[in-house]
Protein backbone atom coordinates (compact mmCIF):
# COMPACT_ATOMS: atom_id res chain seq x y z
CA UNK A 1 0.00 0.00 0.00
CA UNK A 2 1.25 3.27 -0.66
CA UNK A 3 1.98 6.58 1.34
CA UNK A 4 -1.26 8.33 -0.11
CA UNK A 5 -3.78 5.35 0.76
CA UNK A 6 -1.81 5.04 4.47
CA UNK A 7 -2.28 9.00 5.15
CA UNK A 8 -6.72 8.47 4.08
CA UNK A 9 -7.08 5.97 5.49
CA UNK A 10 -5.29 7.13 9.19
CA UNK A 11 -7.12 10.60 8.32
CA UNK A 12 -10.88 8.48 8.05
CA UNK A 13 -9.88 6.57 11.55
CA UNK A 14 -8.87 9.32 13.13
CA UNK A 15 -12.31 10.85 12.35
CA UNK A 16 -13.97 7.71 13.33
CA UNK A 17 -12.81 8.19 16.70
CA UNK A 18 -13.02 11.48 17.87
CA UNK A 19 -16.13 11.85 16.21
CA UNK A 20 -17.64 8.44 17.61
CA UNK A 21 -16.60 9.38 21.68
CA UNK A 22 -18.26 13.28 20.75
CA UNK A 23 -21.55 11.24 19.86
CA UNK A 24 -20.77 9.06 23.22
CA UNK A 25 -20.30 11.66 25.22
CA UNK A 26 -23.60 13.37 23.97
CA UNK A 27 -25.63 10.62 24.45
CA UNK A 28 -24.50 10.02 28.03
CA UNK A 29 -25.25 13.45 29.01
CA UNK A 30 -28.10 13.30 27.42
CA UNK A 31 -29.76 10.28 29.28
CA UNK A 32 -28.42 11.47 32.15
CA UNK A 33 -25.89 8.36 33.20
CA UNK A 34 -24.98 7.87 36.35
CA UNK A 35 -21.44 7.23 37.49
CA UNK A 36 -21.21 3.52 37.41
CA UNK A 37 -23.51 2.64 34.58
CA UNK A 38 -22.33 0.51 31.67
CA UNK A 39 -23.34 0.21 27.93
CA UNK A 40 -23.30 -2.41 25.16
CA UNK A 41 -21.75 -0.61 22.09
CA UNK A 42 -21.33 -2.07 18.49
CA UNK A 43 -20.08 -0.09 15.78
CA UNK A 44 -20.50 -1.66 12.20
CA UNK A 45 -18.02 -0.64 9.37
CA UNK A 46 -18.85 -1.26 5.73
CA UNK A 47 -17.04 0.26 2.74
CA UNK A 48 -18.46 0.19 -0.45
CA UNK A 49 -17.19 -1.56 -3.63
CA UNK A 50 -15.23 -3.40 -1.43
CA UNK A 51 -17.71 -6.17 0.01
CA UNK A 52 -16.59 -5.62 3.69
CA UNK A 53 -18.46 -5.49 6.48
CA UNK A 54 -16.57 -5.25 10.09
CA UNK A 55 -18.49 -5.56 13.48
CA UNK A 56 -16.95 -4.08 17.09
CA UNK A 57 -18.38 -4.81 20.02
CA UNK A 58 -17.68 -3.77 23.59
CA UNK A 59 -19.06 -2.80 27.01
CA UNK A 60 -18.72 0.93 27.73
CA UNK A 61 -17.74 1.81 31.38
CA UNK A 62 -18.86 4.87 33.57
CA UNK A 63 -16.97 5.97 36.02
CA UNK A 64 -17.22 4.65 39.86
CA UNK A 65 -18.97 7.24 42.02
């Protein structure tokens, strides 16, 4: 793989991330979670023209009051 397609595809993850714990972070404020509360999370990835599909899952932890 080359330099270009490295740089994208870092730039795209990098996005991914900050942009997925923003939404996170929303969403716990806006339920109003309380310290110690834990969530299921699953983020699906698919890229088209490609024919992949890639599942993460994971428990999300809340701090200890």
């Amino acid at each position: 793989m080359d330099d270009a397609f490295n740089m994208s595809m870092r730039k795209f993850l990098k996005q991914v991330g900050v942009t997925s714990q923003q939404a996170i972070e929303d969403g716990l404020r806006a339920s109003g979670a309380k310290p110690g509360d834990s969530y299921e999370a699953k983020v699906v990835l698919t890229i088209e023209g490609l024919d992949v599909e890639h599942t993460v899952t994971g428990l999300i932890k809340g701090d200890e009051a």
